[in-house]
Structures are given as structure tokens and as C-alpha cells.
PDB file of N, CA and C in Angstrom:
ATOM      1  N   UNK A   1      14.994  -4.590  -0.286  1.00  0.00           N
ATOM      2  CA  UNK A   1      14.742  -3.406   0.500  1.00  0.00           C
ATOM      3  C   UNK A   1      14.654  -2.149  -0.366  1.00  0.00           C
ATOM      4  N   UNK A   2      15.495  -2.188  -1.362  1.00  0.00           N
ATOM      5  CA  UNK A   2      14.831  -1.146  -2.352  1.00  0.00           C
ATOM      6  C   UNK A   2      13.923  -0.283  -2.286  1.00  0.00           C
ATOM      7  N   UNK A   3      12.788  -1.277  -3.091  1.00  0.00           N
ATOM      8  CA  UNK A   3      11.498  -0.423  -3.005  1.00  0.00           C
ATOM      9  C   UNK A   3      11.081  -0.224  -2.153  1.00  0.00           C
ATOM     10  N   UNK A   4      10.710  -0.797  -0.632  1.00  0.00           N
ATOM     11  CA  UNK A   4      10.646  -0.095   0.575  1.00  0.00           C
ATOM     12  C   UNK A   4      11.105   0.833   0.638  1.00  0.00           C
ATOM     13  N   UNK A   5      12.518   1.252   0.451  1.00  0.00           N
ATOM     14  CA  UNK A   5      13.512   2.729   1.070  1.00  0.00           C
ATOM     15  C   UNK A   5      12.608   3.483   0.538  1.00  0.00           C
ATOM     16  N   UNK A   6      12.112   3.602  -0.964  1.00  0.00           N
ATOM     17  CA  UNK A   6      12.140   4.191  -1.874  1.00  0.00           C
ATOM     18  C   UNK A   6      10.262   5.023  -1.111  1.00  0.00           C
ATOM     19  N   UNK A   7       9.788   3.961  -0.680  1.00  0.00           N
ATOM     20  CA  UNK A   7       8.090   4.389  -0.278  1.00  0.00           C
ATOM     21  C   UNK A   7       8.578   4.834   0.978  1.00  0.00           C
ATOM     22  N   UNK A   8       9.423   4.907   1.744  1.00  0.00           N
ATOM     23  CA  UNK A   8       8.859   5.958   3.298  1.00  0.00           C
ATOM     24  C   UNK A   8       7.797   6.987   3.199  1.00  0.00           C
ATOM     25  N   UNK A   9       8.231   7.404   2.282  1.00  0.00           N
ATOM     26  CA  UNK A   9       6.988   8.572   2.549  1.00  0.00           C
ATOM     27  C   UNK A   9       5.840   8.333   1.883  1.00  0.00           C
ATOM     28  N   UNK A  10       5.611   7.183   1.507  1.00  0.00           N
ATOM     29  CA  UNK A  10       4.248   6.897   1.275  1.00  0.00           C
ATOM     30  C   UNK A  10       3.674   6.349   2.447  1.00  0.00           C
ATOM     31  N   UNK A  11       4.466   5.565   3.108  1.00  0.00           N
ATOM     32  CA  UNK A  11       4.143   4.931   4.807  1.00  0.00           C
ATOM     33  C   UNK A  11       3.552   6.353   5.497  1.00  0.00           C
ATOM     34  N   UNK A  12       4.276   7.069   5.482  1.00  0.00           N
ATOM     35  CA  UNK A  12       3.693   8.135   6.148  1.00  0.00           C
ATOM     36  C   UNK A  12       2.700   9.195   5.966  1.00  0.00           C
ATOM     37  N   UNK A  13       2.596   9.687   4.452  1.00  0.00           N
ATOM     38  CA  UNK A  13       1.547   9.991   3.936  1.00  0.00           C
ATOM     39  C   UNK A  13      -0.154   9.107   3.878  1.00  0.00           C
ATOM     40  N   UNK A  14       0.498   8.111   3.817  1.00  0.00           N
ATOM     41  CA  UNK A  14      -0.911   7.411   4.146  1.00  0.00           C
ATOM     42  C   UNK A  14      -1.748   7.102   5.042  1.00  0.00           C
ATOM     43  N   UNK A  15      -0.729   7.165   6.269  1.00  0.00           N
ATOM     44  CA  UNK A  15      -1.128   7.256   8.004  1.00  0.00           C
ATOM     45  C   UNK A  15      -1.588   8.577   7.842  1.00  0.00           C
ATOM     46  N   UNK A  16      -1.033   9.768   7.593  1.00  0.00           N
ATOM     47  CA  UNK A  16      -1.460  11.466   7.811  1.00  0.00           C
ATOM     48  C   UNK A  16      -2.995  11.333   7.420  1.00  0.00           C
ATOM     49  N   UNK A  17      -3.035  10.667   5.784  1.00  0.00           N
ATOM     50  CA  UNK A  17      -4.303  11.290   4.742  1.00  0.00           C
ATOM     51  C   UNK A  17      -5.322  10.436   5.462  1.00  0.00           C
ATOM     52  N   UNK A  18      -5.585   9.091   5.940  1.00  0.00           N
ATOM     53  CA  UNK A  18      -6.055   7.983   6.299  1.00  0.00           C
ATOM     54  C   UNK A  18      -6.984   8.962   7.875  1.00  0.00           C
ATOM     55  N   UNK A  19      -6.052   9.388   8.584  1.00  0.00           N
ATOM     56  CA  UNK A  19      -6.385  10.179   9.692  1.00  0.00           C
ATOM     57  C   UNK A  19      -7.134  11.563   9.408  1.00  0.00           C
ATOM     58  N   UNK A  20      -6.951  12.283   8.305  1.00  0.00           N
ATOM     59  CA  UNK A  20      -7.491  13.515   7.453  1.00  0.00           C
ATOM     60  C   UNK A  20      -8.344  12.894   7.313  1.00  0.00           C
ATOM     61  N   UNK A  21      -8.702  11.920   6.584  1.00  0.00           N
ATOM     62  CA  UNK A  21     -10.229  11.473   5.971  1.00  0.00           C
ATOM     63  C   UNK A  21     -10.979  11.148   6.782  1.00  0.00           C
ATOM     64  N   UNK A  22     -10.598  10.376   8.735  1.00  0.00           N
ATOM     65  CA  UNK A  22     -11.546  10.036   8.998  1.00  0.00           C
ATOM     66  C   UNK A  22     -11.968  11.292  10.051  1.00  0.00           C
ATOM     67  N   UNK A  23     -11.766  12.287  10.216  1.00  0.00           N
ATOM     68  CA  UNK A  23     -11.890  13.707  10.526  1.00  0.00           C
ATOM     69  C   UNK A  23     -12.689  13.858   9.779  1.00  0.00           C
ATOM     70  N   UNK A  24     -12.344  14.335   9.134  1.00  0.00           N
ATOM     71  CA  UNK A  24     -13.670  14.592   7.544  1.00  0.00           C
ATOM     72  C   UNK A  24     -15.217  14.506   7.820  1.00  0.00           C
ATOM     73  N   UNK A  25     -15.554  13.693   8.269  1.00  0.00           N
ATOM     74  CA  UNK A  25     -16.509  12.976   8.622  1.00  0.00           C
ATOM     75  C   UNK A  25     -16.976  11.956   7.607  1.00  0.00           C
ATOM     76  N   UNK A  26     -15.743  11.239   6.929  1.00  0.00           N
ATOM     77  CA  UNK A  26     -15.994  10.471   5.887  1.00  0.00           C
ATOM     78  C   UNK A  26     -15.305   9.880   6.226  1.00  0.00           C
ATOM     79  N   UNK A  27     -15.646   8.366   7.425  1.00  0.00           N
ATOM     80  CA  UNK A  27     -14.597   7.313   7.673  1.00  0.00           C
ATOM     81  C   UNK A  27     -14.702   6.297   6.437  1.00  0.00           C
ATOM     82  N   UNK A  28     -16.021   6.041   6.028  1.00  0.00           N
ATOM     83  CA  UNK A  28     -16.060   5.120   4.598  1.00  0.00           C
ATOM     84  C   UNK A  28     -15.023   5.261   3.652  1.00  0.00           C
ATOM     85  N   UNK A  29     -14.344   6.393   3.522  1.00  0.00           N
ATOM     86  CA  UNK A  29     -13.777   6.848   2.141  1.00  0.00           C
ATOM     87  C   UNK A  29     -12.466   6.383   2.750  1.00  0.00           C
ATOM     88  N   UNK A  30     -11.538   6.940   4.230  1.00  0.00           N
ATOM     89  CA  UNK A  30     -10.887   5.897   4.995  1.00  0.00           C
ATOM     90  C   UNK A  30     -11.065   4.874   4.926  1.00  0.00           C
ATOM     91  N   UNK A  31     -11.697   3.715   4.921  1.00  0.00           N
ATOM     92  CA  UNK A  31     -11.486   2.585   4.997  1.00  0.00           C
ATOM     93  C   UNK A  31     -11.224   2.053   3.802  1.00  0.00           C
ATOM     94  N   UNK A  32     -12.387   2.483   2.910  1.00  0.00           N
ATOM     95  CA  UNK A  32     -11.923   1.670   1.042  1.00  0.00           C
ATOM     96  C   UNK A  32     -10.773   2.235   0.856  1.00  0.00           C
ATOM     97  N   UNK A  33     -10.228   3.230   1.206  1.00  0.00           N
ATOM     98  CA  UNK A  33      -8.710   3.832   0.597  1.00  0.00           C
ATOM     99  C   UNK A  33      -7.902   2.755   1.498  1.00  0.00           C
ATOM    100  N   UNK A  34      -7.741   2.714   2.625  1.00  0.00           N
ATOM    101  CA  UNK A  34      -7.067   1.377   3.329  1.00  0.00           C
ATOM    102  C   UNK A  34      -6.923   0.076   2.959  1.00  0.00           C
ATOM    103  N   UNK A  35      -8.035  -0.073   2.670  1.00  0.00           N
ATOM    104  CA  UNK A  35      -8.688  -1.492   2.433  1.00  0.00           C
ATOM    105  C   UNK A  35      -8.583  -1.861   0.956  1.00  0.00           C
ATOM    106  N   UNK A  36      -8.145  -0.879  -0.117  1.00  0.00           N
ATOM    107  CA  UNK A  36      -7.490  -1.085  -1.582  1.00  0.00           C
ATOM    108  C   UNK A  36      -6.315  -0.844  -1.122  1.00  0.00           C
ATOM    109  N   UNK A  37      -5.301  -0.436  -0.464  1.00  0.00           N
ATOM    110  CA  UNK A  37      -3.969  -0.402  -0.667  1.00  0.00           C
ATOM    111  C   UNK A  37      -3.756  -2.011   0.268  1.00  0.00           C
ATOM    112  N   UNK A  38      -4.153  -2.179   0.702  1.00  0.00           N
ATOM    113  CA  UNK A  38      -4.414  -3.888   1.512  1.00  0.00           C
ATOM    114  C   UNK A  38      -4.731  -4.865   0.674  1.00  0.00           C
ATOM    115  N   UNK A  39      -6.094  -4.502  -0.003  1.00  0.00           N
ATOM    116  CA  UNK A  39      -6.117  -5.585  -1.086  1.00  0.00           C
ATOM    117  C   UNK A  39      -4.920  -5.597  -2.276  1.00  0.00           C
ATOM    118  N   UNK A  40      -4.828  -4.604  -2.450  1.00  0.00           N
ATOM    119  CA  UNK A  40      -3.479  -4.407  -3.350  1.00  0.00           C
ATOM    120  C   UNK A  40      -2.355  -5.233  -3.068  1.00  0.00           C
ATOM    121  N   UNK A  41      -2.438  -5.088  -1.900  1.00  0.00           N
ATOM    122  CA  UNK A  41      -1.059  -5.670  -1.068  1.00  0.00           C
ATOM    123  C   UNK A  41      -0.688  -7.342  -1.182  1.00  0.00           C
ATOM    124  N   UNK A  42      -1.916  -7.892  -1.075  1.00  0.00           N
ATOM    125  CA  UNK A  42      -2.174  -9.264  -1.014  1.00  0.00           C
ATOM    126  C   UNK A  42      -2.066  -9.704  -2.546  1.00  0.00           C
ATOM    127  N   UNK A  43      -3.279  -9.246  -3.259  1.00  0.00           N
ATOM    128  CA  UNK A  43      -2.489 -10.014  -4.784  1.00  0.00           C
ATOM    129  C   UNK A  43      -1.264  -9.047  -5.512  1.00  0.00           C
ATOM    130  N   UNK A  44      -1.052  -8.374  -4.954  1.00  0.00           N
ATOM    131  CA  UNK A  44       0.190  -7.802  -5.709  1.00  0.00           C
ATOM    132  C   UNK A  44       1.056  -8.326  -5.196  1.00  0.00           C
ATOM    133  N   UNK A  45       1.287  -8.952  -3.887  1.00  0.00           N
ATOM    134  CA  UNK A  45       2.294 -10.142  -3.511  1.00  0.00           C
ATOM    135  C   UNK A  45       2.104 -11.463  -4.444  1.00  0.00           C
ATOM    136  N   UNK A  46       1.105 -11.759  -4.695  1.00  0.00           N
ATOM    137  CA  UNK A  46       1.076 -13.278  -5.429  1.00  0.00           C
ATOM    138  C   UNK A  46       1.704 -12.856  -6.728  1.00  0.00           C
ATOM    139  N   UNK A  47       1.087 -11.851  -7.532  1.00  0.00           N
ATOM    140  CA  UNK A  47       1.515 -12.055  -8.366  1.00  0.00           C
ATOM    141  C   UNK A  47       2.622 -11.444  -9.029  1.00  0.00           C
ATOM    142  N   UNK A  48       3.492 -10.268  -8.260  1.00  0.00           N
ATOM    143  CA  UNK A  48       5.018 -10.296  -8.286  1.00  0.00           C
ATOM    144  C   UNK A  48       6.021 -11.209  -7.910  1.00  0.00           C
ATOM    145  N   UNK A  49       5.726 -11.583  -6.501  1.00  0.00           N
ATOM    146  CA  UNK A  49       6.079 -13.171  -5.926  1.00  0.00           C
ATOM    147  C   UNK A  49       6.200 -14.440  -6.936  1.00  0.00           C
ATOM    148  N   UNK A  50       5.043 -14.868  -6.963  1.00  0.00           N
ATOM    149  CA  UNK A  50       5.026 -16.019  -8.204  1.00  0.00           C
ATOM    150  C   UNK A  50       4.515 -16.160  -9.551  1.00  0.00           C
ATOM    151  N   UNK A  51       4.109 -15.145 -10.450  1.00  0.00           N
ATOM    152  CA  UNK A  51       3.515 -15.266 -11.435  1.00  0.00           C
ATOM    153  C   UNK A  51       4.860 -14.493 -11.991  1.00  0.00           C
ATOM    154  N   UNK A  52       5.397 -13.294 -11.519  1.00  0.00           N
ATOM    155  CA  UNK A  52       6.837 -12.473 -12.280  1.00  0.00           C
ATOM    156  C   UNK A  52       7.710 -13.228 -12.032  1.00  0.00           C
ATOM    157  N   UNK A  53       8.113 -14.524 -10.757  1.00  0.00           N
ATOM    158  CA  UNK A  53       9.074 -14.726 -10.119  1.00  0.00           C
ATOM    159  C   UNK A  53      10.067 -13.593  -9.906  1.00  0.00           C
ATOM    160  N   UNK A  54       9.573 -12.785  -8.646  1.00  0.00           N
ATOM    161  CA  UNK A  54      10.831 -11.370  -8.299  1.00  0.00           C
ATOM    162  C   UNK A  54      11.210 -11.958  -7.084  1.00  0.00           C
ATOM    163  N   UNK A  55      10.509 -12.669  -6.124  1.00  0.00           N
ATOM    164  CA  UNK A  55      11.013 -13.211  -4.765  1.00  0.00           C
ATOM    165  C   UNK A  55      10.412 -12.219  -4.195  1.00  0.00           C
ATOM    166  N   UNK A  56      11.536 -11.794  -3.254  1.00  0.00           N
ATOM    167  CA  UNK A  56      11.541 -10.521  -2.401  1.00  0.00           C
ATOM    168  C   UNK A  56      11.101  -9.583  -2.465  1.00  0.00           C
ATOM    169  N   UNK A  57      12.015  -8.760  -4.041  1.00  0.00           N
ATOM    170  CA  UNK A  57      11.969  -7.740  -4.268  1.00  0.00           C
ATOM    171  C   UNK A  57      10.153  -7.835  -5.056  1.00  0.00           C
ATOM    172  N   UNK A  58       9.917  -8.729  -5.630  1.00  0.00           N
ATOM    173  CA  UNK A  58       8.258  -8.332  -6.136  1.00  0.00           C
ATOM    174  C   UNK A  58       7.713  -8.358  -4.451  1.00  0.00           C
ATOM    175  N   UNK A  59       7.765  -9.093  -3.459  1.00  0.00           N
ATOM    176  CA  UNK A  59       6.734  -8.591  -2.450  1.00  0.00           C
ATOM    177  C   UNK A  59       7.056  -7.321  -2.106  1.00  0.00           C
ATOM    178  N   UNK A  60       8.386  -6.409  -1.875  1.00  0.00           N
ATOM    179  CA  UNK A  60       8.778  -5.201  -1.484  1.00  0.00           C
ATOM    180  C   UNK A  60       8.403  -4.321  -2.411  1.00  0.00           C
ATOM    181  N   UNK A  61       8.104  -4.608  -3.406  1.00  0.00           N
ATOM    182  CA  UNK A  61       7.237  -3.555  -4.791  1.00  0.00           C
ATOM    183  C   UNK A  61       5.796  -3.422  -4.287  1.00  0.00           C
ATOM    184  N   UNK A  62       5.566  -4.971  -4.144  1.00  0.00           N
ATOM    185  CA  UNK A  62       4.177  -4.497  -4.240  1.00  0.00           C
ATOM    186  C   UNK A  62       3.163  -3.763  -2.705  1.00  0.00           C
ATOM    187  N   UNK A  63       4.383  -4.241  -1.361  1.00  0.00           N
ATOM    188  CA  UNK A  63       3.931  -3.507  -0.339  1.00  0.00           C
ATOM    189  C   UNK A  63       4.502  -1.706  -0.581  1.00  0.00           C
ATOM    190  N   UNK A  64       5.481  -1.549  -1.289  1.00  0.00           N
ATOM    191  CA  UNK A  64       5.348   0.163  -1.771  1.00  0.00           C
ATOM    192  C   UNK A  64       4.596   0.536  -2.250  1.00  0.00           C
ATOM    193  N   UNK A  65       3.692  -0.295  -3.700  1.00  0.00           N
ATOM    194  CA  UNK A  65       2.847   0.366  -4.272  1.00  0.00           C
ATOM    195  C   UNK A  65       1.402   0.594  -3.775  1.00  0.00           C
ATOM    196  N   UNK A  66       1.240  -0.675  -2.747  1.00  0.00           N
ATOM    197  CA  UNK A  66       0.021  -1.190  -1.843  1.00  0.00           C
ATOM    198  C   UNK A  66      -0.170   0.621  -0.895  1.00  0.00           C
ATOM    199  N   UNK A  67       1.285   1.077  -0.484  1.00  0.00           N
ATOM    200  CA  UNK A  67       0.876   2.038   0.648  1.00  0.00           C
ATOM    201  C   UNK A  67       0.712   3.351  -0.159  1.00  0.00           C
ATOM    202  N   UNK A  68       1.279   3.625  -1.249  1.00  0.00           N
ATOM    203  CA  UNK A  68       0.537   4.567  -2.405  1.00  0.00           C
ATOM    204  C   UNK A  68      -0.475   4.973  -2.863  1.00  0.00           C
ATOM    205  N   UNK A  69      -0.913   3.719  -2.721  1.00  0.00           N
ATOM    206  CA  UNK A  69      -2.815   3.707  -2.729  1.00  0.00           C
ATOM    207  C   UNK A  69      -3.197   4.471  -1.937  1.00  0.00           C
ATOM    208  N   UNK A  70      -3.905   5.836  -1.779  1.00  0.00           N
ATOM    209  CA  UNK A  70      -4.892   6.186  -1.298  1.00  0.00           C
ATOM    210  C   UNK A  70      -6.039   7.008  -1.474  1.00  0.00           C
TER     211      UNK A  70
END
């Protein structure tokens, strides 16, 4: 749980900016910014998960760093 605590406010900054951008009139730039902190999300689970062996704590890294992305 760590690195989770540690990203709240990236959870939330990314919902705010995600919603800013598609205002904008630039939903494209919304979605690839989504859609890299997502892809992020997925192999940055594999390979903190099982290539670092962290368990947990590599999937809880890499969904903090996943919502950073934007």
C-alpha cells in the first residue's frame, strides 16, 4: 500500500487534467494520455510483478507510476 498512499494525488490530478483536456477540444490528447498511463499499467505490472519479483508492492508501484502519466 505504500506506493499507492504515496500517488493520491496523482489519482486525482489525472481525473482533473484528463477532464481539462477533453474541454480543450482535444479529446485525442485525453485519450493517449489515458491510454499510456493504462498501457503503463499493464506491463509495468508484469514486469515489477515477475521479472523484479516485488509481488505486491511492484504492482502498487507500477499502478502509482501508471496514474502519473499524463
Amino acid at each position: 500500500m505504500r506506493p499507492i498512499k504515496l500517488a493520491i494525488p496523482f489519482f486525482l490530478f489525472n481525473q482533473m487534467m484528463a477532464a481539462y483536456l477533453r474541454n480543450d477540444k482535444n479529446p485525442a490528447l485525453a485519450t493517449g494520455a489515458v491510454l499510456a498511463g493504462g498501457i503503463f499499467n499493464i506491463f509495468g505490472d508484469y514486469f515489477f510483478v515477475f521479472v523484479c519479483d516485488m509481488g505486491a508492492y511492484g504492482a502498487g508501484l507500477a499502478t502509482a507510476i501508471g496514474s502519473a502519466i499524463l
